[in-house]
PDB file of N, CA and C in Angstrom:
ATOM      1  N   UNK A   1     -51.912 -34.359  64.647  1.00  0.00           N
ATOM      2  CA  UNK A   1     -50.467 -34.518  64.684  1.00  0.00           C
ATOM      3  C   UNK A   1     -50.165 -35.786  65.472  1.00  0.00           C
ATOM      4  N   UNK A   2     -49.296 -36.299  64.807  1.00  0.00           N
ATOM      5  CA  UNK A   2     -49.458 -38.105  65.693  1.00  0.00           C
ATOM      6  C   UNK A   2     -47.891 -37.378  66.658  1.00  0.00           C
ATOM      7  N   UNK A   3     -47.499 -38.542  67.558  1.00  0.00           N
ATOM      8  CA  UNK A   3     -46.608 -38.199  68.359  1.00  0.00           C
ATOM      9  C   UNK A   3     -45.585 -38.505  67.984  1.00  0.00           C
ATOM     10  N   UNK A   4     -44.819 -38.929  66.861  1.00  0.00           N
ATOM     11  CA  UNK A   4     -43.859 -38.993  65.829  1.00  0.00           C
ATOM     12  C   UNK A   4     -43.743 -37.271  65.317  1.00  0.00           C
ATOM     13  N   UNK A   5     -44.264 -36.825  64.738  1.00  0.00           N
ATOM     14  CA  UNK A   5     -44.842 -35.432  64.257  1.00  0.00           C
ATOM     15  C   UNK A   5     -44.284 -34.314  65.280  1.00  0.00           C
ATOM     16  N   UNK A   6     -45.076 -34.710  66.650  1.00  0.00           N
ATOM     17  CA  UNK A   6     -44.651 -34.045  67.932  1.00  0.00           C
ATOM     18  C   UNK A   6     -43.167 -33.951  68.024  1.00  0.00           C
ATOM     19  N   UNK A   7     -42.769 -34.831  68.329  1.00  0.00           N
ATOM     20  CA  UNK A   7     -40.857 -35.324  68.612  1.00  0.00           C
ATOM     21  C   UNK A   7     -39.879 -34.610  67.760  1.00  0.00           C
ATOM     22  N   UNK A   8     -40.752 -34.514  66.291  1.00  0.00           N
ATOM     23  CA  UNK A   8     -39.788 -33.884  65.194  1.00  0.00           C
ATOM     24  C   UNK A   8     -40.037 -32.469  65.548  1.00  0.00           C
ATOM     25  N   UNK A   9     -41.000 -31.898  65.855  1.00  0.00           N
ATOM     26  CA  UNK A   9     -41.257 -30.452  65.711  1.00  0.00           C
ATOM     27  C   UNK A   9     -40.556 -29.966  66.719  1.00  0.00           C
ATOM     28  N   UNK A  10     -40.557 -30.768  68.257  1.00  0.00           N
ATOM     29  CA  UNK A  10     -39.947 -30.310  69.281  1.00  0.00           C
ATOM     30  C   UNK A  10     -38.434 -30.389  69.202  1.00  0.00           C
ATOM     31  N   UNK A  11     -38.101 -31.630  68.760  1.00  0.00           N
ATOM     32  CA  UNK A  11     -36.680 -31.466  68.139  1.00  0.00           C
ATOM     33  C   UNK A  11     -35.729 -30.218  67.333  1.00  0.00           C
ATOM     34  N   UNK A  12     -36.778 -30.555  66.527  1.00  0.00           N
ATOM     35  CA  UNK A  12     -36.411 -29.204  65.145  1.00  0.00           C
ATOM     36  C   UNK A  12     -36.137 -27.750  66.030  1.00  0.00           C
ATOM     37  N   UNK A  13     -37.396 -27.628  66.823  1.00  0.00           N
ATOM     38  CA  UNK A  13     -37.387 -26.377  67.611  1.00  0.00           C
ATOM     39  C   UNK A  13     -36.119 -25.910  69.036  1.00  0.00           C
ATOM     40  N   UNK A  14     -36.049 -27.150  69.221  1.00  0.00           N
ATOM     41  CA  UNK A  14     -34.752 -26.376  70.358  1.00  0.00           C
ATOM     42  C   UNK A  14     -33.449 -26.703  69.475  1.00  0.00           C
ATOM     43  N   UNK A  15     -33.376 -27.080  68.362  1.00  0.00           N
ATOM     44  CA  UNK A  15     -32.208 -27.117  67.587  1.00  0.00           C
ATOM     45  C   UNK A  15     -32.018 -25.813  67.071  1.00  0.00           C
ATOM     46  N   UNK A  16     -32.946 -25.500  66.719  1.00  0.00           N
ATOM     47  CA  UNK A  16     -33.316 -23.731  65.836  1.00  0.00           C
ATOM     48  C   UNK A  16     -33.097 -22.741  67.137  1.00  0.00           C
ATOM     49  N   UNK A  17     -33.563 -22.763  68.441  1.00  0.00           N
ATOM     50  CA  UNK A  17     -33.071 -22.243  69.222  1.00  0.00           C
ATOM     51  C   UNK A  17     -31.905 -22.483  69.712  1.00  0.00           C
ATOM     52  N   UNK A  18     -30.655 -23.010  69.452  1.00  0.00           N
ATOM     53  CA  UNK A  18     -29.769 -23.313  69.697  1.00  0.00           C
ATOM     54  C   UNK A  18     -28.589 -22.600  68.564  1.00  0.00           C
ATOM     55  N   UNK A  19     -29.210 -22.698  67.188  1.00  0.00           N
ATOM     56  CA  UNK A  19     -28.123 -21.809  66.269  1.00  0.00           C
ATOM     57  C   UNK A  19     -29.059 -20.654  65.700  1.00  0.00           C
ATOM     58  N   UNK A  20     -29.793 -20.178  66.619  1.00  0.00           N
ATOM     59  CA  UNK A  20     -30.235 -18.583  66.477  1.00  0.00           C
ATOM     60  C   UNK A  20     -29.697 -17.478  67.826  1.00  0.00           C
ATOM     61  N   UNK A  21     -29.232 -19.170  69.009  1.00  0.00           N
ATOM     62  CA  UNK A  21     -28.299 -18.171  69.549  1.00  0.00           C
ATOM     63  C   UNK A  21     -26.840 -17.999  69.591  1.00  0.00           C
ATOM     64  N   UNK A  22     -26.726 -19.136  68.549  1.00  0.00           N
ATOM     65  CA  UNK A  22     -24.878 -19.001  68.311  1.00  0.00           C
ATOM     66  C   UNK A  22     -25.316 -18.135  66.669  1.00  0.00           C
ATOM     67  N   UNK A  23     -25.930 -17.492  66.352  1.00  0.00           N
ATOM     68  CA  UNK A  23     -25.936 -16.068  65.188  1.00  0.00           C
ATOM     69  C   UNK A  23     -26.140 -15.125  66.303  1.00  0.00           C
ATOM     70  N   UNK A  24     -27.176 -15.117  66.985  1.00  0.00           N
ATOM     71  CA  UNK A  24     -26.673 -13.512  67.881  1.00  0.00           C
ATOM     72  C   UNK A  24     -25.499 -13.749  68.396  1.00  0.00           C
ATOM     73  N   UNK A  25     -24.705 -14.608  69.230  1.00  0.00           N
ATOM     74  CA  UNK A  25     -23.828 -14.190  69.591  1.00  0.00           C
ATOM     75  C   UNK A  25     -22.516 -14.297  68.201  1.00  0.00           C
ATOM     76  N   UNK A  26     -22.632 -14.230  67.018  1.00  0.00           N
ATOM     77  CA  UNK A  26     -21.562 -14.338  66.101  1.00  0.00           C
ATOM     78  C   UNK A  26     -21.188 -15.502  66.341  1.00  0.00           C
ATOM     79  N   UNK A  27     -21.473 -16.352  66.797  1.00  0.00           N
ATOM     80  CA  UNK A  27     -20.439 -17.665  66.519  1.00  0.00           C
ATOM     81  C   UNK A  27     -21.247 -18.057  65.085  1.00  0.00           C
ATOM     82  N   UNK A  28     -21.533 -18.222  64.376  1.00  0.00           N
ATOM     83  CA  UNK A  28     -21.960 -18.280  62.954  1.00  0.00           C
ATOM     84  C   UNK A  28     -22.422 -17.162  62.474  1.00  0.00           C
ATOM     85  N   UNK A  29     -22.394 -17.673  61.016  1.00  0.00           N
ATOM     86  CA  UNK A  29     -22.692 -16.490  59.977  1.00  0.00           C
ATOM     87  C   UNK A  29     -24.035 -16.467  59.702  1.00  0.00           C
ATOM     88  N   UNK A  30     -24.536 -15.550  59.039  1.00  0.00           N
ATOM     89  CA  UNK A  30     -26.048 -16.022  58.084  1.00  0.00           C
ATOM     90  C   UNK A  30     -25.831 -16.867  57.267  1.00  0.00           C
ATOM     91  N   UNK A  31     -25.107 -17.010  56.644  1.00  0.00           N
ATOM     92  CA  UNK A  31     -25.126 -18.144  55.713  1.00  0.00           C
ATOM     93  C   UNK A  31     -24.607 -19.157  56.270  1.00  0.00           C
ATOM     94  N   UNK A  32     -24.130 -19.816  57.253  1.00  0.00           N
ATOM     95  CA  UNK A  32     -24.222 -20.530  57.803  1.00  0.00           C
ATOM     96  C   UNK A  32     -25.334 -21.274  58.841  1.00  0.00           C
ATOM     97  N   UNK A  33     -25.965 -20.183  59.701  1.00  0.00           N
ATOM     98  CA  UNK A  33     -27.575 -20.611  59.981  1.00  0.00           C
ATOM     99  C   UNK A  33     -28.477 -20.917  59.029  1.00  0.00           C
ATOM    100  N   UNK A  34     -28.293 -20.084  57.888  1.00  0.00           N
ATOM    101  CA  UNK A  34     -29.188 -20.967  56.647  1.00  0.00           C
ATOM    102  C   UNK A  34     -29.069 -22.363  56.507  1.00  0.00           C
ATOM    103  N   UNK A  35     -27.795 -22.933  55.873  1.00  0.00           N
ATOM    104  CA  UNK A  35     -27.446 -23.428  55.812  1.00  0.00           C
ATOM    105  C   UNK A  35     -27.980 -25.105  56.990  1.00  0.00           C
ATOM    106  N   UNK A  36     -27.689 -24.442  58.463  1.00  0.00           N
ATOM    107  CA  UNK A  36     -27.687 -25.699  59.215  1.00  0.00           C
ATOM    108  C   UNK A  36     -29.629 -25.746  59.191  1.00  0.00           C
ATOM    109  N   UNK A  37     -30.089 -24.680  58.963  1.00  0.00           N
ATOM    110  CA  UNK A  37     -31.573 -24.544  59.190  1.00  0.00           C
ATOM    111  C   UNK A  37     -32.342 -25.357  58.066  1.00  0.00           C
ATOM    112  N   UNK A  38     -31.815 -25.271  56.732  1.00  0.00           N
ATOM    113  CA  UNK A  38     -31.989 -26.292  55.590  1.00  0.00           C
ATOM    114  C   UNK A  38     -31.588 -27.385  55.957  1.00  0.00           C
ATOM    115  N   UNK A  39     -30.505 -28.193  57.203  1.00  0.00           N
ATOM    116  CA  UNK A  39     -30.089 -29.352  57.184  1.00  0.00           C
ATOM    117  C   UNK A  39     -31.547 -30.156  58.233  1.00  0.00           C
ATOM    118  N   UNK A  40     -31.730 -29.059  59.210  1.00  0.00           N
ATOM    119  CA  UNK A  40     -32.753 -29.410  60.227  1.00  0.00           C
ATOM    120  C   UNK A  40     -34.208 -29.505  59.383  1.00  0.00           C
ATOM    121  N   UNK A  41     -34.555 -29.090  58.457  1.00  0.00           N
ATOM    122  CA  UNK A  41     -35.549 -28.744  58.065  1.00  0.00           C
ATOM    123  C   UNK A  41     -36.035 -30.435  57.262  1.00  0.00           C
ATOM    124  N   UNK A  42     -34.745 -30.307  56.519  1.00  0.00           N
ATOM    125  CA  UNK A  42     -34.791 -31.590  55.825  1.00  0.00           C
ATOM    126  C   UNK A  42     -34.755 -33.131  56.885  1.00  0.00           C
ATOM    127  N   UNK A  43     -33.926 -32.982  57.733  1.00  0.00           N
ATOM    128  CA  UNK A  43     -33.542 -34.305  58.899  1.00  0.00           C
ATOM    129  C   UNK A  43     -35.188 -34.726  59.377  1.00  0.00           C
ATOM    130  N   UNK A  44     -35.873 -33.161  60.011  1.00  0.00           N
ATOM    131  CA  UNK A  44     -37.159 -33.020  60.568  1.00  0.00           C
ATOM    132  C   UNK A  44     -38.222 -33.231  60.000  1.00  0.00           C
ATOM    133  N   UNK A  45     -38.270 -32.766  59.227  1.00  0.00           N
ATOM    134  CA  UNK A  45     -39.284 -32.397  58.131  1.00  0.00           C
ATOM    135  C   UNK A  45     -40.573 -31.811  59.212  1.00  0.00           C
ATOM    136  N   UNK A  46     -39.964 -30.558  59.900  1.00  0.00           N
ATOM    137  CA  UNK A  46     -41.573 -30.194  61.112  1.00  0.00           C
ATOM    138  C   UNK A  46     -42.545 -29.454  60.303  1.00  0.00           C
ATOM    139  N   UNK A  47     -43.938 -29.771  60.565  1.00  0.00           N
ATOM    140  CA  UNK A  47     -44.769 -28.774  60.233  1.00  0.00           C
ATOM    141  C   UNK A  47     -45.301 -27.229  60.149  1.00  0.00           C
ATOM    142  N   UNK A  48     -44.719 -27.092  61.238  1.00  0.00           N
ATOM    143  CA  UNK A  48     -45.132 -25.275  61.915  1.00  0.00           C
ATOM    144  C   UNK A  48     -43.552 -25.095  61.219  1.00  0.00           C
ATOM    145  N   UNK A  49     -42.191 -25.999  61.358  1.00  0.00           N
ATOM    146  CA  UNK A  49     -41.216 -25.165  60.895  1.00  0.00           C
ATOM    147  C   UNK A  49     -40.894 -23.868  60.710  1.00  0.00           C
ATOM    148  N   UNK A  50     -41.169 -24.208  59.289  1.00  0.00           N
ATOM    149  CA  UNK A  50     -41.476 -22.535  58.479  1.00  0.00           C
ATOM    150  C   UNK A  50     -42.181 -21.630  59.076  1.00  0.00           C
ATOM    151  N   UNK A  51     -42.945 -21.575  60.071  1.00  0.00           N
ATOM    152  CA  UNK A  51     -43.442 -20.269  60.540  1.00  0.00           C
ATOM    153  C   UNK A  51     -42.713 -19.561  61.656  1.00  0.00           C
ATOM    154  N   UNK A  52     -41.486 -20.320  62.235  1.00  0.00           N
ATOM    155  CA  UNK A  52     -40.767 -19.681  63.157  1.00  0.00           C
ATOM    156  C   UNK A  52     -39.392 -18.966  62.415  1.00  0.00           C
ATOM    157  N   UNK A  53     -39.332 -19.635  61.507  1.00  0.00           N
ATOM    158  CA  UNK A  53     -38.170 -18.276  60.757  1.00  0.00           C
ATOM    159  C   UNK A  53     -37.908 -17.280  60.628  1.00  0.00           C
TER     160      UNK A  53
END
């Protein structure tokens, strides 16, 4: 994993922790965390990504 790779994954990851806790607390919908999680996914493009879903 080069350190470009690193930056995105760590990125990606406290972003995903950030609107998994505005869905527990209801400030978004499910289809709206989908939604921003497809936007991060694509911006990021992280590797492990998909396994924290």
């Amino acid at each position: 994993m080069t350190n470009k790779q690193f930056e995105s994954e760590k990125e990606y990851e406290s972003r995903l922790c950030i609107i998994k806790s505005m869905l527990k607390s209801e400030l978004i919908t499910e289809d709206e965390y989908d939604k921003i999680d497809k936007i991060l996914i694509k911006k990021y493009s992280p590797i492990f990504g998909e396994l924290y879903r």
